[in-house]
Protein backbone atom coordinates (compact mmCIF):
# COMPACT_ATOMS: atom_id res chain seq x y z
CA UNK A 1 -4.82 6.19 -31.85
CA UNK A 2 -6.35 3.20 -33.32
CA UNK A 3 -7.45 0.09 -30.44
CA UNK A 4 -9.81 -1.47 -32.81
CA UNK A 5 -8.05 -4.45 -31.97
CA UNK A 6 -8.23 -4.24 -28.58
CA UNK A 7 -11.31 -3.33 -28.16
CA UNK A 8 -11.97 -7.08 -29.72
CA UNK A 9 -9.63 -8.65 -27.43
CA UNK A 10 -11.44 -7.09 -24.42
CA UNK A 11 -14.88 -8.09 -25.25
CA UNK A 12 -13.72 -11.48 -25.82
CA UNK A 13 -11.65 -11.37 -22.61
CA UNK A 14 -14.95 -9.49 -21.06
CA UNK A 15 -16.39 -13.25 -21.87
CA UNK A 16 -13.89 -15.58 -19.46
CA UNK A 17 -12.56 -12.66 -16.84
CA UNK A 18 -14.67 -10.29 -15.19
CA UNK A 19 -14.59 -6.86 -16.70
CA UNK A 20 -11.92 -8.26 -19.10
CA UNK A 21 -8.56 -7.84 -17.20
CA UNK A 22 -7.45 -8.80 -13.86
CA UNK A 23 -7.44 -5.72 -11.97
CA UNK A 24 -10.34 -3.21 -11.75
CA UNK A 25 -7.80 -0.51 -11.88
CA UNK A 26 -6.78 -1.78 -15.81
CA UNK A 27 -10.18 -1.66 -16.98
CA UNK A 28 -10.16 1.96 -17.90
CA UNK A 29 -13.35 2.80 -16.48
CA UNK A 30 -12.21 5.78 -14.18
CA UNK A 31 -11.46 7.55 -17.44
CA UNK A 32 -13.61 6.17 -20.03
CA UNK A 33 -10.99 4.34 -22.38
CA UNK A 34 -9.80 1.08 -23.58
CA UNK A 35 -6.69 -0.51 -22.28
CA UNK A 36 -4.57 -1.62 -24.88
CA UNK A 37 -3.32 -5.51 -25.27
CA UNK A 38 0.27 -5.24 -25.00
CA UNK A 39 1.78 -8.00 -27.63
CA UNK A 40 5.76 -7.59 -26.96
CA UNK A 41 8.11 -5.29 -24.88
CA UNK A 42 11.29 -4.54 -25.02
CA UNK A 43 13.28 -2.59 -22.65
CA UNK A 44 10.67 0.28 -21.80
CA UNK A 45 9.05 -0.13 -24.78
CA UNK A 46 5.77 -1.81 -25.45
CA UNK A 47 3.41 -2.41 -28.68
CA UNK A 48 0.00 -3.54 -28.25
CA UNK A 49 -2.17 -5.69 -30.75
CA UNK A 50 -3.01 -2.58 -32.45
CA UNK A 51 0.79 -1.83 -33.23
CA UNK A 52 1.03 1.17 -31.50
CA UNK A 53 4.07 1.97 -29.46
CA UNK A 54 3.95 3.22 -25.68
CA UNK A 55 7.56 4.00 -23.55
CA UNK A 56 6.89 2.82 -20.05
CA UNK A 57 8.16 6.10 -18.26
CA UNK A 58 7.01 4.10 -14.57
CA UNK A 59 9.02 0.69 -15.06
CA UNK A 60 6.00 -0.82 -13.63
């Protein structure tokens, strides 16, 4: 899965927020990934900025 886009946004978002998001629990770090930037949603779909697509299987 490609988050080479991401992985821009977050270090530019690492820059204004702390640890890049607004919940510790987004940043990934408990298992060592990237979170992706979700662009657009619809239903229980998402894409991120990356253009991959995710189904939300939580509705959260």
């Amino acid at each position: 899965m490609n988050l080479a886009r991401s992985q821009a946004l977050l270090a530019r978002a690492a820059r204004l927020i702390p640890g890049g998001v607004n919940s510790p629990v987004r940043a990934f770090r408990s298992v060592e990934g990237t979170p992706p930037f979700i662009v657009r949603g619809l239903g229980a779909r998402l894409w991120d900025a990356d253009g991959n697509s995710y189904i939300d299987y939580i509705g959260s």
